[in-house]
C-alpha atoms as a PDB file:
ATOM      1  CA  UNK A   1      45.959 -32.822 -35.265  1.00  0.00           C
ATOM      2  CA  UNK A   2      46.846 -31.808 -31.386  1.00  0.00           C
ATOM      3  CA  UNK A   3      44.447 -31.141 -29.039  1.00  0.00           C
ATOM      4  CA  UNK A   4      45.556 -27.631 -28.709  1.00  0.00           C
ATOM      5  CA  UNK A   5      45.040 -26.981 -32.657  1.00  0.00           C
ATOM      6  CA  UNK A   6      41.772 -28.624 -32.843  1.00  0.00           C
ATOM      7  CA  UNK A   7      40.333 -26.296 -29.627  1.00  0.00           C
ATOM      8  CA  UNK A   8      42.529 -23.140 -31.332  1.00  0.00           C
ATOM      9  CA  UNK A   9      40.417 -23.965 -34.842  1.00  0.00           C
ATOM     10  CA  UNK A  10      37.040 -24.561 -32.648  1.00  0.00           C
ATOM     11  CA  UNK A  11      37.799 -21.601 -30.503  1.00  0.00           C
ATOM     12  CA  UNK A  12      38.217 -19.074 -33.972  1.00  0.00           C
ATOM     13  CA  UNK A  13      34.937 -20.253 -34.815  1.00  0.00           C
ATOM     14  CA  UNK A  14      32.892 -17.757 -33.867  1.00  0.00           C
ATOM     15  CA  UNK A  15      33.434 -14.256 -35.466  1.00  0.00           C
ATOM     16  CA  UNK A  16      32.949 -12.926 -32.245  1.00  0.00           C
ATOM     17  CA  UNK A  17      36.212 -14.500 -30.548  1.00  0.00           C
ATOM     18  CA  UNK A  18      37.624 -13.925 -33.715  1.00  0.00           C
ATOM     19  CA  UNK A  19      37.258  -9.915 -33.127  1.00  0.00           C
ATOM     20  CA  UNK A  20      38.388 -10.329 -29.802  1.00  0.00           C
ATOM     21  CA  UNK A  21      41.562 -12.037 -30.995  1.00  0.00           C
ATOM     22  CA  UNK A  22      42.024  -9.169 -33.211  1.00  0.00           C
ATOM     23  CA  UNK A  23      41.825  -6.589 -30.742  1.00  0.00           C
ATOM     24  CA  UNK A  24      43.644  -8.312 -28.231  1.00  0.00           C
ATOM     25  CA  UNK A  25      46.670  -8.526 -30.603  1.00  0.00           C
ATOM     26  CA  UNK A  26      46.893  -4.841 -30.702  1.00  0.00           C
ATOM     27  CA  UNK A  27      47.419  -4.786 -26.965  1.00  0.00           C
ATOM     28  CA  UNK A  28      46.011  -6.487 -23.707  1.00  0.00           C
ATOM     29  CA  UNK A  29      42.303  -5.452 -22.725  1.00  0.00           C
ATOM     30  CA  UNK A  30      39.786  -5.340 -20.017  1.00  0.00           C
ATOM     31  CA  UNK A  31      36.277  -7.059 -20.269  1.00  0.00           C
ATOM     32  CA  UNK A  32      34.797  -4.061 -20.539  1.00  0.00           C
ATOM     33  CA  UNK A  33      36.971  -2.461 -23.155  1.00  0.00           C
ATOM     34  CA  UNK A  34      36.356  -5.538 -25.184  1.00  0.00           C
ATOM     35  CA  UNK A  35      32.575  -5.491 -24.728  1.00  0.00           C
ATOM     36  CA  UNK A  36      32.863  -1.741 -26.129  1.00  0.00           C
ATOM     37  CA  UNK A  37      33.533  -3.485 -29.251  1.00  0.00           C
ATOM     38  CA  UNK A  38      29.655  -5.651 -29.715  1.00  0.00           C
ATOM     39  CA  UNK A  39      26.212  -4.696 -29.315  1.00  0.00           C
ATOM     40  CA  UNK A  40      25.938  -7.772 -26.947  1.00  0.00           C
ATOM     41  CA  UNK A  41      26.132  -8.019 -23.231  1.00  0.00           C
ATOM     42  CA  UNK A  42      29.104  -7.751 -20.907  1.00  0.00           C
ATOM     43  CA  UNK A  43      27.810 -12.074 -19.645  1.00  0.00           C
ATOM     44  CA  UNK A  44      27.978 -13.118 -23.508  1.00  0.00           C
ATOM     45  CA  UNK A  45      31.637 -11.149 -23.935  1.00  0.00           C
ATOM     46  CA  UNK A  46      32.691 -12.762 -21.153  1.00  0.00           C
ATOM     47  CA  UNK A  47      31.684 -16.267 -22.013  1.00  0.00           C
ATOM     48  CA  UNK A  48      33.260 -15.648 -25.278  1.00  0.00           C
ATOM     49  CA  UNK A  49      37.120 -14.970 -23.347  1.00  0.00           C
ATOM     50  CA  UNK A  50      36.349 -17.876 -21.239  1.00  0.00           C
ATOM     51  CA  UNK A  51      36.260 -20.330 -24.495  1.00  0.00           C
ATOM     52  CA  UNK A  52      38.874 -18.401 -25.606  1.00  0.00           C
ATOM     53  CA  UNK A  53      40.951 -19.110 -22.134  1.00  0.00           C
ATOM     54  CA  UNK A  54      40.066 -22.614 -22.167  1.00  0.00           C
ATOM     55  CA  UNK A  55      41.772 -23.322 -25.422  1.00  0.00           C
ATOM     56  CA  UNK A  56      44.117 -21.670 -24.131  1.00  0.00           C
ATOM     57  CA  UNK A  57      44.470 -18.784 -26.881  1.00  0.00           C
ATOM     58  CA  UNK A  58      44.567 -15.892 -23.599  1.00  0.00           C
ATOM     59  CA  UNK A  59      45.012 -15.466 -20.414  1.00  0.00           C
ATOM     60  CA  UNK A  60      44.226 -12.863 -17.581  1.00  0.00           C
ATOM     61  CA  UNK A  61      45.926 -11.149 -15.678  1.00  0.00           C
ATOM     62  CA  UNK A  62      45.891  -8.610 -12.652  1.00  0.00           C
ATOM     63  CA  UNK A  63      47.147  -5.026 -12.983  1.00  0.00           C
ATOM     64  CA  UNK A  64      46.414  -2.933  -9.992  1.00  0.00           C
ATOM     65  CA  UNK A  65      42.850  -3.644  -9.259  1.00  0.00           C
ATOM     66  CA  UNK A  66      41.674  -4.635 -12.960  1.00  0.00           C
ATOM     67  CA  UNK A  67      42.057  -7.578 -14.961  1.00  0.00           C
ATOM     68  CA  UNK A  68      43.211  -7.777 -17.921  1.00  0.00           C
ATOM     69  CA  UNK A  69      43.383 -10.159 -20.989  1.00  0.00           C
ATOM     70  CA  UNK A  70      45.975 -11.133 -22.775  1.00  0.00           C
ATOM     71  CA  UNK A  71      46.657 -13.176 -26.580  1.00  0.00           C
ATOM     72  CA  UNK A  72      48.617 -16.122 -25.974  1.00  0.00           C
ATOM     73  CA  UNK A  73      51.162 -16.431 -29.264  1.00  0.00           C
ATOM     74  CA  UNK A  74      51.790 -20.010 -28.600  1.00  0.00           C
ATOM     75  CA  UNK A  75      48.348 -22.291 -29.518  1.00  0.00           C
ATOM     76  CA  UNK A  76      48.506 -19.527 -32.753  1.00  0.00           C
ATOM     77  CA  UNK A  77      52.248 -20.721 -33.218  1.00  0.00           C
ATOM     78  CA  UNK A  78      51.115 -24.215 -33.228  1.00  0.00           C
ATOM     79  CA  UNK A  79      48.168 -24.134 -35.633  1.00  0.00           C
ATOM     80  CA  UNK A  80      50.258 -21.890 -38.155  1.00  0.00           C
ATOM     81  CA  UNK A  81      52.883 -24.389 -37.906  1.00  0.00           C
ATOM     82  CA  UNK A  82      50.385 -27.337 -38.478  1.00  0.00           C
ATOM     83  CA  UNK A  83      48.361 -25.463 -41.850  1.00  0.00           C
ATOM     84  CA  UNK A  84      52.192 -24.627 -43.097  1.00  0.00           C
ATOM     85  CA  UNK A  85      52.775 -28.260 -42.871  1.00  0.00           C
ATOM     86  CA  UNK A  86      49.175 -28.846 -44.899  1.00  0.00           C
ATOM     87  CA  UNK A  87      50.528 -25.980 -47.031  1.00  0.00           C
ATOM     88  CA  UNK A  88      53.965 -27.866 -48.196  1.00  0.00           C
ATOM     89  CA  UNK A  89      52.271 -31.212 -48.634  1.00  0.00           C
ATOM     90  CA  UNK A  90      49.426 -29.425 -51.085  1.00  0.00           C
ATOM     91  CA  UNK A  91      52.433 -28.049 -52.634  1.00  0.00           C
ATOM     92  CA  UNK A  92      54.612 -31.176 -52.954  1.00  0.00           C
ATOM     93  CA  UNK A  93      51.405 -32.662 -55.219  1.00  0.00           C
ATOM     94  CA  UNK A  94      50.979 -29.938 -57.188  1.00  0.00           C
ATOM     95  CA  UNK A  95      54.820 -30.600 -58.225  1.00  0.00           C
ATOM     96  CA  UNK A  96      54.247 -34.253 -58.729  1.00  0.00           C
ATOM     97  CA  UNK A  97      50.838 -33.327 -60.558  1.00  0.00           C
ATOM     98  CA  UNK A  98      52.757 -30.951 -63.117  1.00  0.00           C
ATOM     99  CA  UNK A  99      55.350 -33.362 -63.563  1.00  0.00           C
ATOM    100  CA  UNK A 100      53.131 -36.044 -64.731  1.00  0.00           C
ATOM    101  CA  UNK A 101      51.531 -33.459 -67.076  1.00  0.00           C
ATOM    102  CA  UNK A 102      54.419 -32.378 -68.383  1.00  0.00           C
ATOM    103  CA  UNK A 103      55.777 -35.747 -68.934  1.00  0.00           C
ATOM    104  CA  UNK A 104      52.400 -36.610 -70.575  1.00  0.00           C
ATOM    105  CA  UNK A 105      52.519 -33.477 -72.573  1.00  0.00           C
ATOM    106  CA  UNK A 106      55.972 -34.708 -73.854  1.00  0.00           C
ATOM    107  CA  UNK A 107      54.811 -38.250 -74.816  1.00  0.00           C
ATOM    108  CA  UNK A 108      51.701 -37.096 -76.677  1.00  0.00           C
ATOM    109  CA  UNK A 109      53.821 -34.913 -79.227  1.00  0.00           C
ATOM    110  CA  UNK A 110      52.906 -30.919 -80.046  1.00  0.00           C
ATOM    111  CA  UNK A 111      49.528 -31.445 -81.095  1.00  0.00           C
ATOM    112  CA  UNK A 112      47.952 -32.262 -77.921  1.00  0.00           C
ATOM    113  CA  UNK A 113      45.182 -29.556 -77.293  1.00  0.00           C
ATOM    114  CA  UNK A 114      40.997 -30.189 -78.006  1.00  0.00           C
ATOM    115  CA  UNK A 115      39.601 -28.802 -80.827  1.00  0.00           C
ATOM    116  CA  UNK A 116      36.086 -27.406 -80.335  1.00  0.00           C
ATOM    117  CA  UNK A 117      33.192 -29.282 -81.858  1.00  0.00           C
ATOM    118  CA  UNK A 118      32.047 -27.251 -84.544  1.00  0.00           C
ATOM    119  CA  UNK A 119      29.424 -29.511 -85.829  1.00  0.00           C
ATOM    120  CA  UNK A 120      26.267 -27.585 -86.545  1.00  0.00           C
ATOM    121  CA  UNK A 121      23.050 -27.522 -83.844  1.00  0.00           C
ATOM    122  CA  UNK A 122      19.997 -29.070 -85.175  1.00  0.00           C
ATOM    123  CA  UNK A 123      16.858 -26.716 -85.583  1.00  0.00           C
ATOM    124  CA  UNK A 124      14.789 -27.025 -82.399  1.00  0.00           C
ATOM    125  CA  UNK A 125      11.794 -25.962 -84.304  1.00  0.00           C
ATOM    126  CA  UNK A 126      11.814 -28.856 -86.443  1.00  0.00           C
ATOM    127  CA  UNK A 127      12.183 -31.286 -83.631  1.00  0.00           C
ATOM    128  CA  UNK A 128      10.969 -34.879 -84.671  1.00  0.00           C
ATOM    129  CA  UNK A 129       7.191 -35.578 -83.612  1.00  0.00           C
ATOM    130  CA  UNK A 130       6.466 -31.588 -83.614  1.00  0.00           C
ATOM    131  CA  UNK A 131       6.748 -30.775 -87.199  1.00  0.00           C
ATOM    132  CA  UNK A 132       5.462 -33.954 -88.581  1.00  0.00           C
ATOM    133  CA  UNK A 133       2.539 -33.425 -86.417  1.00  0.00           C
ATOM    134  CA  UNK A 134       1.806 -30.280 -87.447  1.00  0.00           C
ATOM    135  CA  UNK A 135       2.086 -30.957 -90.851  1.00  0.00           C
ATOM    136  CA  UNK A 136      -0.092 -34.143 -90.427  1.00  0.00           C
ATOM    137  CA  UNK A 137      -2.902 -32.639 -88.972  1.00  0.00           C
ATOM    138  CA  UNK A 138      -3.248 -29.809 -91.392  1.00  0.00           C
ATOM    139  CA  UNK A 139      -3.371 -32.187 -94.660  1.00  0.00           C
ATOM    140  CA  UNK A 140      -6.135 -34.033 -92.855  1.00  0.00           C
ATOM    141  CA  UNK A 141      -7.918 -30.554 -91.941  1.00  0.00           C
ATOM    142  CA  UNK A 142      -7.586 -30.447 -96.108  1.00  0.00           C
END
């Protein structure tokens, strides 16, 4: 795995950054418009964008006199790419798994499926030692 997936995945960690993520794909946003979003404080929100900025996942930028963030596509791109590839490989052994079954299925003939056991349960009540002692101490009793 890259370096820029594994900091993406570490960065999405937190549900926090994952909000901010969501919002920021809607459109680009101040500090302050994202902190509008938690009950936490303006520091802690902006912690959160800087871990997001360091993995690179957005970036700021000036307009006029604010600053704005922005969602970088491009570490997203990158670990999409990467769980797609996970994605095919799972699948590519789940085609080789039901292959083998079916060929298995084919070589064991049409009666391969389990038949429940239908033998009886024995009575818990008359469970060895229990029964016998009850009985035993009774015809002494007599």
């Amino acid at each position: 795995m890259s370096t820029t997936v594994a900091s993406t995945f570490a960065a999405l960690g937190d549900p926090v950054r994952r909000t901010i993520v969501d919002r920021l794909a809607e459109s680009d946003a101040t500090v302050g418009e994202l902190v509008a979003l938690f009950d936490i404080s303006f520091q802690a929100v902006s912690q959160h964008v800087a871990v997001l900025e360091r993995a690179t996942l957005v970036s700021r930028h000036r307009v006029g006199r604010t600053r704005r963030v922005r969602l970088e596509p491009q570490p997203l791109d990158e670990a999409l790419t990467w769980m797609e590839s996970r994605r095919q490989r799972l699948e590519e052994r789940y085609r080789r798994l039901d292959a083998v079954l079916a060929d298995m299925a084919d070589d064991a003939g049409p009666d391969t499926t389990a038949r429940p056991d239908t033998t009886p349960l024995p009575d818990t009540m008359g469970r060895p030692g229990r029964a016998s002692t009850a009985t035993s101490t009774k015809e002494t009793k007599k």
